[in-house]
Protein backbone atom coordinates (compact mmCIF):
# COMPACT_ATOMS: atom_id res chain seq x y z
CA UNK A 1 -85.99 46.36 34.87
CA UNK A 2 -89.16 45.42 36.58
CA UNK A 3 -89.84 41.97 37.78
CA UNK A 4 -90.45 39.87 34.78
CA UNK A 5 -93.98 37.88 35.17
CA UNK A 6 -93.09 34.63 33.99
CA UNK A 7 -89.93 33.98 35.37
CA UNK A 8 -89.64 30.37 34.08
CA UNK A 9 -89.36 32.17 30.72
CA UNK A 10 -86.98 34.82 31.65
CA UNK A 11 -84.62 32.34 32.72
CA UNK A 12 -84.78 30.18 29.78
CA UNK A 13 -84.55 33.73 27.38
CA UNK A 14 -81.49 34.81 29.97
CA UNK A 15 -79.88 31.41 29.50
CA UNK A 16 -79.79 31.13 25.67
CA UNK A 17 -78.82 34.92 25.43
CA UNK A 18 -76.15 34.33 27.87
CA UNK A 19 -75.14 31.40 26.00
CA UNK A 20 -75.39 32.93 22.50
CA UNK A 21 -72.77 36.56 24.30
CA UNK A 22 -69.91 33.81 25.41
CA UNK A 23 -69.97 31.78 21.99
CA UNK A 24 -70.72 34.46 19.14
CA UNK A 25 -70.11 37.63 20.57
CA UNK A 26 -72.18 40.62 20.75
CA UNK A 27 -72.50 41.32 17.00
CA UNK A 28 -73.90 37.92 16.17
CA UNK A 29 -76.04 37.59 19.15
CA UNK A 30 -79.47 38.95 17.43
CA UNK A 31 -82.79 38.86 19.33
CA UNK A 32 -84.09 36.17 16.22
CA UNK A 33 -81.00 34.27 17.17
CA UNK A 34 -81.95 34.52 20.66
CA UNK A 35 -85.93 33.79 19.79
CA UNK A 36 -85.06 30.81 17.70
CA UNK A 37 -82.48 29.13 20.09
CA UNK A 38 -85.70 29.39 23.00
CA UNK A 39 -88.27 28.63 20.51
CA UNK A 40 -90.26 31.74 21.23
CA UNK A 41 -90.73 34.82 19.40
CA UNK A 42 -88.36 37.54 18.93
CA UNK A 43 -91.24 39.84 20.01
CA UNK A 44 -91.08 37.74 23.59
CA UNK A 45 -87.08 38.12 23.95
CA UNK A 46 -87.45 41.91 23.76
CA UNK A 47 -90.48 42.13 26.40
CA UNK A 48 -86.97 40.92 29.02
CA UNK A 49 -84.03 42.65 27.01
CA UNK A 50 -85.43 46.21 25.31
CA UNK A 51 -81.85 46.26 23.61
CA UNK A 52 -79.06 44.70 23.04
CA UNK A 53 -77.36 47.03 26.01
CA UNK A 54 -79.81 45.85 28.36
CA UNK A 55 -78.75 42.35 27.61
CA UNK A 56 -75.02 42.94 28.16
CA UNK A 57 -75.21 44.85 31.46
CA UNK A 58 -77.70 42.53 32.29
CA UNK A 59 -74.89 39.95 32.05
CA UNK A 60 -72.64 41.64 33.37
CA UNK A 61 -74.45 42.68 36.22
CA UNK A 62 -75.18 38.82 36.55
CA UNK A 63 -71.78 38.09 36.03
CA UNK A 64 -70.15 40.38 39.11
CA UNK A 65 -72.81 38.76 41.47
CA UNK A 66 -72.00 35.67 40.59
CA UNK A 67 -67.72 36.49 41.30
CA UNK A 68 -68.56 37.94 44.85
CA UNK A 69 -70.27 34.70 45.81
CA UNK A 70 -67.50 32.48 44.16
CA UNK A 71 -64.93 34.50 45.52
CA UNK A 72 -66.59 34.82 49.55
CA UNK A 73 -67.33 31.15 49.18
CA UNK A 74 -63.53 30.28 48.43
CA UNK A 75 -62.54 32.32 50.78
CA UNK A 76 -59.69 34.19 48.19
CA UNK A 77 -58.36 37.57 48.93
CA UNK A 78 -61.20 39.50 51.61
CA UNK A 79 -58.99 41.86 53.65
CA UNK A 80 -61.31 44.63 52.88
CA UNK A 81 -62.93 46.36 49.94
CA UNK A 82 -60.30 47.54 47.67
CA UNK A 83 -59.10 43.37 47.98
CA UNK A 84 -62.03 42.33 47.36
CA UNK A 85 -63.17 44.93 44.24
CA UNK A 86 -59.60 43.84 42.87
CA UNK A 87 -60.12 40.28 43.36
CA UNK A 88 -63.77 40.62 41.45
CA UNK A 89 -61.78 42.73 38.56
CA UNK A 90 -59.82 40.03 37.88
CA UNK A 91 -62.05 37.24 38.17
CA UNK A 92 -64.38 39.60 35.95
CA UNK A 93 -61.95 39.82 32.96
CA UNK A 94 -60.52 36.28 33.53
CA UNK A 95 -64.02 34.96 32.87
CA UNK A 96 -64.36 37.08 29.59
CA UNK A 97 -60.57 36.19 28.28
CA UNK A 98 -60.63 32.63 28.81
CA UNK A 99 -61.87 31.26 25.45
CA UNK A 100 -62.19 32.32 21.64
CA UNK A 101 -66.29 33.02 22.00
CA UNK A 102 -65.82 35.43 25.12
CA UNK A 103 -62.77 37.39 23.68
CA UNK A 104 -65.04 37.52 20.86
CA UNK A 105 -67.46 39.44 23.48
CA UNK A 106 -64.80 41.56 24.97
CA UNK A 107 -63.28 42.59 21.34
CA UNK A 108 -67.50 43.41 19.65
CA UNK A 109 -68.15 45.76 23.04
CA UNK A 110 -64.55 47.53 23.27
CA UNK A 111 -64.70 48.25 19.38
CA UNK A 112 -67.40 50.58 19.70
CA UNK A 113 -67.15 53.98 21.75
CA UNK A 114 -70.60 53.84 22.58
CA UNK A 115 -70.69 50.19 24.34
CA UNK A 116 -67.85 51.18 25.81
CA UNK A 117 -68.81 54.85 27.38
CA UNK A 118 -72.19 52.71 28.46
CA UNK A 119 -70.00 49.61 29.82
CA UNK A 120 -67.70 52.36 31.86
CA UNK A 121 -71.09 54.40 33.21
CA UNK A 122 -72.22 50.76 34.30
CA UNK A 123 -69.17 49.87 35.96
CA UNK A 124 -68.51 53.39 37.85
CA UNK A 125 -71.73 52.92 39.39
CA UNK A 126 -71.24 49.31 40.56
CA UNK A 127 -68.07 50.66 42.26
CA UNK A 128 -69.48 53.60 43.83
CA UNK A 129 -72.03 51.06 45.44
CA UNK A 130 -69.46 48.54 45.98
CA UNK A 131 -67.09 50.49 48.54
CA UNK A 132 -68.48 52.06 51.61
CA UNK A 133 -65.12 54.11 52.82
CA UNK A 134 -65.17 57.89 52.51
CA UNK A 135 -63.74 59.19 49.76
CA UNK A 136 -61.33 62.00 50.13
CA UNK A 137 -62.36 64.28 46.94
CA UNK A 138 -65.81 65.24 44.82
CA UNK A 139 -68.01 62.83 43.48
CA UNK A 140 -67.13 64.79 40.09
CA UNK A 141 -63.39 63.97 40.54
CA UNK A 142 -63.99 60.16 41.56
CA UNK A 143 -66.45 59.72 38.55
CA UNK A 144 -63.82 61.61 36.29
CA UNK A 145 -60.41 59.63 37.71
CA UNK A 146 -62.37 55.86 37.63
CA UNK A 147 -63.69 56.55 33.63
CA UNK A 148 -60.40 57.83 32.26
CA UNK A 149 -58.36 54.94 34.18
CA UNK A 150 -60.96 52.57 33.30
CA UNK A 151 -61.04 53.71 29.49
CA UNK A 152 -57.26 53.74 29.18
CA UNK A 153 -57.36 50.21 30.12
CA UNK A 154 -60.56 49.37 27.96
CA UNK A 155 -58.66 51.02 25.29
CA UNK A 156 -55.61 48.79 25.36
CA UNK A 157 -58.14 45.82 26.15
CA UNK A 158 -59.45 46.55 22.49
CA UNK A 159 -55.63 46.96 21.35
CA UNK A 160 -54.14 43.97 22.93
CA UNK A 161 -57.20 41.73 21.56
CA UNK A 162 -57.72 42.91 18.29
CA UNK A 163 -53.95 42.12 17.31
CA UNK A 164 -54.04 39.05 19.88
CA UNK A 165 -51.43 39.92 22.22
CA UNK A 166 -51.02 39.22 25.50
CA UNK A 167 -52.46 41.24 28.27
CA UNK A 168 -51.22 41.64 31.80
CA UNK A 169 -54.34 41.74 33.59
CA UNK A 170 -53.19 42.26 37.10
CA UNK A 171 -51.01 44.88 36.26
CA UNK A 172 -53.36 46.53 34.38
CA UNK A 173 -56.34 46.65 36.19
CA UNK A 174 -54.02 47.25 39.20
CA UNK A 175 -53.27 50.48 37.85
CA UNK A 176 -57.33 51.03 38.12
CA UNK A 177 -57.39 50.07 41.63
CA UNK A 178 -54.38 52.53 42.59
CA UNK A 179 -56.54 55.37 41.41
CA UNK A 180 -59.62 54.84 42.99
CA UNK A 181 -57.57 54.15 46.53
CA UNK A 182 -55.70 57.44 45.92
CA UNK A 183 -59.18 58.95 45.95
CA UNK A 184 -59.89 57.72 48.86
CA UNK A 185 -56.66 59.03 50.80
CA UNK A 186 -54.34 55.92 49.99
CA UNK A 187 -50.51 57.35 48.79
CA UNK A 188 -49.39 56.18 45.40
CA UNK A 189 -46.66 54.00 47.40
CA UNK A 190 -49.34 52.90 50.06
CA UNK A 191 -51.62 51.81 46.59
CA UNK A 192 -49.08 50.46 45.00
CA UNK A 193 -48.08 48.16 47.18
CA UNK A 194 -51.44 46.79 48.07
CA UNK A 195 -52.31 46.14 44.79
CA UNK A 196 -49.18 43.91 44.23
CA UNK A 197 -49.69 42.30 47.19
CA UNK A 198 -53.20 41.20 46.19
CA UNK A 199 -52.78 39.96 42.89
CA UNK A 200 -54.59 36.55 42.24
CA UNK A 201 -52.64 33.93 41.73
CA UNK A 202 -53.29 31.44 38.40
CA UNK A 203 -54.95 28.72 40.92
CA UNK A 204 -57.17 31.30 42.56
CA UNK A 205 -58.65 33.00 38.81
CA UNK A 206 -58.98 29.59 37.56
CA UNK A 207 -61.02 28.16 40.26
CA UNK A 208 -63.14 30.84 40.40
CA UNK A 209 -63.67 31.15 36.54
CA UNK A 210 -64.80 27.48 37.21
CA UNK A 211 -67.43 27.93 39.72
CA UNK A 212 -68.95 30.77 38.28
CA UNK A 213 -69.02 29.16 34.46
CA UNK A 214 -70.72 26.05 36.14
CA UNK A 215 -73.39 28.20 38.14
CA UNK A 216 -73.98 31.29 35.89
């Protein structure tokens, strides 16, 4: 998205949509909802956000910026990049699972297989960015391993939420991380065991769930 001209508007339209994703969800966010909460138009609100995908990547994009400074600046879990894409994982979904308004989020984008594909393209290429290390197989077979681990675990994401269970985040993403280390030459033991050892603890998720709600 180019570089929005007023920017003192952008960040008061970003705000209230932000605002409006983490209490309603994505269903009842609407651009008039959006417009009237800012007291502009609705016409304005979609000059920043084209549609409603925009503004959730947007957010999320805003959101994962906002971990990797709360987690560098505590200092939590940086022994190199599969720690650190772990530790931003789980302060990711932690964020989005801690209240009824955010689950609300989480449950509107994984209900729909088009969100989701879009959400999964989004995230593959954040992760591609993220690590650095040479991988040890095709970019095909990377993009194809991190979308079907990532959409098993979006898939039980929608399950667990829509029937309100619990969900084991650590062990589930964990079982994300393991395959993108495998493709980059890790053993399944090797992976497994540095994904157990780098599990956040409660204190850790919470304090950075608090930083980043305070400053996003």
């Amino acid at each position: 998205m180019a570089r929005p001209r007023n920017m003192e508007l952008y960040g008061t339209v970003k705000r209230e949509a932000y605002r409006q994703l983490l209490s309603r969800g994505y269903q009842e966010t609407t651009y008039q909802s959006i417009a009237s909460g800012c007291g502009v138009t609705r016409v304005a609100v979609q000059n920043y956000f084209p549609s409603k995908l925009d503004l959730a990547l947007a957010f999320f994009d805003d959101l994962l910026s906002a971990l990797h400074r709360a987690i560098l600046d505590e200092g939590i879990h940086q022994e190199n990049e599969f720690d650190f894409m772990y530790c931003i994982g789980q302060g990711f979904f932690a964020f989005l699972l801690k209240d009824e308004g955010s689950r609300r989020l989480l449950l509107d984008l994984t209900s729909s297989r088009e969100l989701t594909s879009q959400i999964l393209l989004f995230e593959y290429r954040w992760g591609e960015d993220f690590i650095t290390e040479q991988r040890t197989v095709s970019q095909e077979k990377f993009q194809n391993d991190t979308i079907v681990s990532m959409g098993g675990f979006y898939e039980l994401l929608y399950r667990c939420l829509k029937d309100d269970k619990p969900f084991d985040l650590a062990v589930h993403l964990g079982r994300v991380v393991r395959t993108i280390m495998h493709d980059y030459g890790y053993g399944y033991e090797e992976a497994k065991a540095f994904v157990a050892a780098h599990a956040m603890i409660e204190d850790e998720k919470s304090r950075v769930v608090q930083v980043v709600s305070e400053g996003l």
